[in-house]
C-alpha atoms as a PDB file:
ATOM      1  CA  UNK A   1      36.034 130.105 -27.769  1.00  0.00           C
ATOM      2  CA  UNK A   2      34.437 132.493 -29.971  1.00  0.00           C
ATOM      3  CA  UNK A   3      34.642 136.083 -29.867  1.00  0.00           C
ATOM      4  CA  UNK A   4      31.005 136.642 -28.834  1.00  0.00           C
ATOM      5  CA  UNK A   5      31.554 134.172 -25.782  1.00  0.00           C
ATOM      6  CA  UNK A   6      34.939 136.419 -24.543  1.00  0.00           C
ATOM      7  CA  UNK A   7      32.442 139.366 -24.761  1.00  0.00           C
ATOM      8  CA  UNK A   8      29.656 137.525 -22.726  1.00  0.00           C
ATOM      9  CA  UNK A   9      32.471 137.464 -19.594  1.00  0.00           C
ATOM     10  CA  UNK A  10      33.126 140.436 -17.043  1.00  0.00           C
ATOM     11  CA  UNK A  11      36.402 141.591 -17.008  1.00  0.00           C
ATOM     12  CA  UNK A  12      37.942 141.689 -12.954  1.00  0.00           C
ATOM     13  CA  UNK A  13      37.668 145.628 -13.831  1.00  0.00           C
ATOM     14  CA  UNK A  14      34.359 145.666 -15.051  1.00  0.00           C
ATOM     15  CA  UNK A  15      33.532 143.858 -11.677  1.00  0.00           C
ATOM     16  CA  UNK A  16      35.369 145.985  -9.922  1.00  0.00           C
ATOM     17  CA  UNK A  17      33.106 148.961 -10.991  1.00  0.00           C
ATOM     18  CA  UNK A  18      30.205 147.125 -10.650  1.00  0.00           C
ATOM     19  CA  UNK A  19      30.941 145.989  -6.865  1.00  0.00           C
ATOM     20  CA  UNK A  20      31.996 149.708  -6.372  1.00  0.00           C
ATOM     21  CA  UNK A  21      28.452 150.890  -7.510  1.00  0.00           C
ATOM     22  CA  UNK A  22      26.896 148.473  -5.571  1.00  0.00           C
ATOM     23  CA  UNK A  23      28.537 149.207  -2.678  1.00  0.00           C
ATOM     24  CA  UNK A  24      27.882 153.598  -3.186  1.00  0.00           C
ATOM     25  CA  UNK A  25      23.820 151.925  -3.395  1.00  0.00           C
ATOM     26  CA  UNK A  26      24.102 149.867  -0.159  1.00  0.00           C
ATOM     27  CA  UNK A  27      25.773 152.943   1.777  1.00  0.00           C
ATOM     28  CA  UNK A  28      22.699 155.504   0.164  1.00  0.00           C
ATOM     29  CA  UNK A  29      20.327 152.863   1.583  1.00  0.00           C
ATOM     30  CA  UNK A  30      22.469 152.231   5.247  1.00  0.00           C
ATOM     31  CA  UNK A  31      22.142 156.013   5.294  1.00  0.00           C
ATOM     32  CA  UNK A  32      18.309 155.922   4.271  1.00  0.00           C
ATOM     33  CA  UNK A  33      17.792 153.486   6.840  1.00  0.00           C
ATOM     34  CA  UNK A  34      19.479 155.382   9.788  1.00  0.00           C
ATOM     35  CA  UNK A  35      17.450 158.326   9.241  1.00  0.00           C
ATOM     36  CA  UNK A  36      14.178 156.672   9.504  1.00  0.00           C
ATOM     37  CA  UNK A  37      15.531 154.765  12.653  1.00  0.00           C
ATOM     38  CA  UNK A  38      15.572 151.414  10.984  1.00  0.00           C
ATOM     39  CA  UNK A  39      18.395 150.134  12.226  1.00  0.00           C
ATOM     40  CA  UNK A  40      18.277 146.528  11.998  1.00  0.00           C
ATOM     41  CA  UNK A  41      17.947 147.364   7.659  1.00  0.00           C
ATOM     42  CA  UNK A  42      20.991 149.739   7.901  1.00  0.00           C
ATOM     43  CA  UNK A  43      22.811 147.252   9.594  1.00  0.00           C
ATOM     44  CA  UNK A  44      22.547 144.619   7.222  1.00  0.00           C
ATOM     45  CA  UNK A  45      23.460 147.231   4.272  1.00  0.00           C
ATOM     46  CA  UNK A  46      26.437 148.250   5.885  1.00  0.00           C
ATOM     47  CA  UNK A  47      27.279 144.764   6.724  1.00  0.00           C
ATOM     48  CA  UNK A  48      27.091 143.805   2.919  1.00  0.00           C
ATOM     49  CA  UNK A  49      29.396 146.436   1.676  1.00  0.00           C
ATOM     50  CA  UNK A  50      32.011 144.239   3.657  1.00  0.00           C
ATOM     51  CA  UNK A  51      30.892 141.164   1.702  1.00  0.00           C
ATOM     52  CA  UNK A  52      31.177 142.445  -1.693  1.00  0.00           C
ATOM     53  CA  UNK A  53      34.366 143.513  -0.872  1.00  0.00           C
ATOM     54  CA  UNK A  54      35.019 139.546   0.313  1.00  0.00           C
ATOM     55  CA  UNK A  55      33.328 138.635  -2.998  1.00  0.00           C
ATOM     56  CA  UNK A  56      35.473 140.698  -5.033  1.00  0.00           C
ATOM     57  CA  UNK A  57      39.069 139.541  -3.534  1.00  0.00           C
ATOM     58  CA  UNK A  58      37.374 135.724  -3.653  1.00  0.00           C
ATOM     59  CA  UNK A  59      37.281 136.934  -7.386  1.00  0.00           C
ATOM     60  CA  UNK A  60      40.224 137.983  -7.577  1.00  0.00           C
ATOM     61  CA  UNK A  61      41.885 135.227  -5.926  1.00  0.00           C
ATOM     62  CA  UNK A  62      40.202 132.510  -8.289  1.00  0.00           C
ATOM     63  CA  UNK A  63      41.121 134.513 -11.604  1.00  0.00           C
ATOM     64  CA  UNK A  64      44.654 134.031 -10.599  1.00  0.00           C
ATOM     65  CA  UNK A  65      45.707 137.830 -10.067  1.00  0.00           C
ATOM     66  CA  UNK A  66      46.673 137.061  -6.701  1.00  0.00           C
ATOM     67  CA  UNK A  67      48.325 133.705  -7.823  1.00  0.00           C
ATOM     68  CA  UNK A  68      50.704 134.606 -10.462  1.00  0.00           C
ATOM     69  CA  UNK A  69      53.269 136.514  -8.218  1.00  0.00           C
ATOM     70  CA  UNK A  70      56.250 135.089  -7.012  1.00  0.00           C
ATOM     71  CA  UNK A  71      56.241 133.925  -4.038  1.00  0.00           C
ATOM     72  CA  UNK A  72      58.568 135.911  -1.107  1.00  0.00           C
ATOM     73  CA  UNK A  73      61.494 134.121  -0.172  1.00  0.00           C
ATOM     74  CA  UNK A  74      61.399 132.580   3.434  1.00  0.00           C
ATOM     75  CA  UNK A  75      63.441 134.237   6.008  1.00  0.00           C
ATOM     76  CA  UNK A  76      65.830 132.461   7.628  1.00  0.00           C
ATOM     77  CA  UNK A  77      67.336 132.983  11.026  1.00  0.00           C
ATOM     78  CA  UNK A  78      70.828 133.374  10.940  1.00  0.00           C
ATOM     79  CA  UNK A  79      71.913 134.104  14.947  1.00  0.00           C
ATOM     80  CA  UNK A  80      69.776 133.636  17.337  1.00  0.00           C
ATOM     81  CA  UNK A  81      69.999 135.478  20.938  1.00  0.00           C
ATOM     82  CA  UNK A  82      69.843 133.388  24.071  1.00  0.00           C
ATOM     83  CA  UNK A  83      69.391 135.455  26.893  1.00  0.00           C
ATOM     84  CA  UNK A  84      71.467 134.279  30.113  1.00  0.00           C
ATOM     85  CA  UNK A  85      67.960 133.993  31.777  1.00  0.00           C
ATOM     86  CA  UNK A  86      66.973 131.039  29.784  1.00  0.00           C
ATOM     87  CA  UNK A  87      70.653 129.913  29.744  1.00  0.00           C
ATOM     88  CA  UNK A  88      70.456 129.417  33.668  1.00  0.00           C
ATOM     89  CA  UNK A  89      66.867 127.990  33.874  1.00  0.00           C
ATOM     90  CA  UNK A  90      68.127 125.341  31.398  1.00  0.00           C
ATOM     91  CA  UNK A  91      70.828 123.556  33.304  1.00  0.00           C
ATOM     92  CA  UNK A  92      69.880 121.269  35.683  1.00  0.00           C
ATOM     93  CA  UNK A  93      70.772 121.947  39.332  1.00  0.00           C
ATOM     94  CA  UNK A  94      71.223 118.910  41.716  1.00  0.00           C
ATOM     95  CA  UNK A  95      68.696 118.240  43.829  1.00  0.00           C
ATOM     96  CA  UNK A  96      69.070 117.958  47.787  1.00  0.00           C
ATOM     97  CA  UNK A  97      67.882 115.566  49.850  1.00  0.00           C
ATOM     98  CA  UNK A  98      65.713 117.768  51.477  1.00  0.00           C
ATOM     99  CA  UNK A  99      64.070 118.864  48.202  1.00  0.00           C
ATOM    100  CA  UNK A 100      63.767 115.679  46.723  1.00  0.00           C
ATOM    101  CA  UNK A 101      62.244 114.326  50.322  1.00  0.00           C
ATOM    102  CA  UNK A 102      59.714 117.382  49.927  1.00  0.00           C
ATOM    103  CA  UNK A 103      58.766 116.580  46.111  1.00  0.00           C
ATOM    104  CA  UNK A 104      58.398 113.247  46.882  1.00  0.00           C
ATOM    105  CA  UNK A 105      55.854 114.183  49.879  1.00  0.00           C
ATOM    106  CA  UNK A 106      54.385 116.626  47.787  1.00  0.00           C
ATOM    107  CA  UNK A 107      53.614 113.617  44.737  1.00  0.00           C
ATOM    108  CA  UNK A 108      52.513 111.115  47.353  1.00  0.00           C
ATOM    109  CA  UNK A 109      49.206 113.932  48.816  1.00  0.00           C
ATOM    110  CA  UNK A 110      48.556 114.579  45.279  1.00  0.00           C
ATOM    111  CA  UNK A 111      48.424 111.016  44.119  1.00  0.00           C
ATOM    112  CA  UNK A 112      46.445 110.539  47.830  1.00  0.00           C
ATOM    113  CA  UNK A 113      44.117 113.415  47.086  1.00  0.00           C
ATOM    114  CA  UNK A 114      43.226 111.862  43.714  1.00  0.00           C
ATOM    115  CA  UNK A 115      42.564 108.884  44.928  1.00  0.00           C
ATOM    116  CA  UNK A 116      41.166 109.482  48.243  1.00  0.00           C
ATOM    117  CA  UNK A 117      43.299 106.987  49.923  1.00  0.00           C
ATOM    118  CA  UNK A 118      45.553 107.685  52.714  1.00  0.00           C
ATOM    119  CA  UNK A 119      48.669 109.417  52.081  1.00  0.00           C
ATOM    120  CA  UNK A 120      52.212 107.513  52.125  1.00  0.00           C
ATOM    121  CA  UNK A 121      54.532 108.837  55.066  1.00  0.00           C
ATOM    122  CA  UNK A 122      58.557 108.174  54.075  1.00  0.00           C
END
């Protein structure tokens, strides 16, 4: 690449400052805007200060400036706290006869309401 080609390109600073200039300009027009109750306009100016700053970290991101740092180390969980709460509600309790007499009752209207066919009795 020659040196005249390295000099046609923007430095991320130089873009930087240009964004930021752009972005003073958009917030002298919102402002312009507002006071002669054109809101809709101000609206959109205010809107696209957000997107230059979206533009610039897109920028960023492709140059690599966000890409070239190491990368955190995962955490890993060394003890983990089981409260006696979910202790309890995960061993399995027998089930009576009564219970298991009402569950099954219970399944059977379900599976009759569903199908709108007459429940089984047991």
């Amino acid at each position: 690449m020659s040196e005249q080609q390295k000099r046609d390109f923007l430095t991320l600073e130089e873009i930087e400052q240009v964004a930021e200039g752009f972005k003073d300009d958009l917030t002298r027009e919102g402002k312009r805007c507002v006071r002669r109750k054109n809101l809709e306009h101000a609206l959109a100016a205010f809107a696209a200060e957000e997107y230059i700053d979206e533009f610039v970290r897109a920028l960023k991101l492709t140059a690599g400036s966000e890409l070239c740092r190491p990368k955190e180390p995962k955490k890993r969980i060394r003890h983990i706290f089981i409260s006696e709460a979910v202790r309890k509600a995960t061993t399995r309790t027998p089930v009576t006869p009564e219970d298991a007499e009402t569950q099954r009752h219970a399944r059977a209207v379900a599976e009759a309401s569903r199908n709108k066919g007459q429940p089984k009795h047991y």
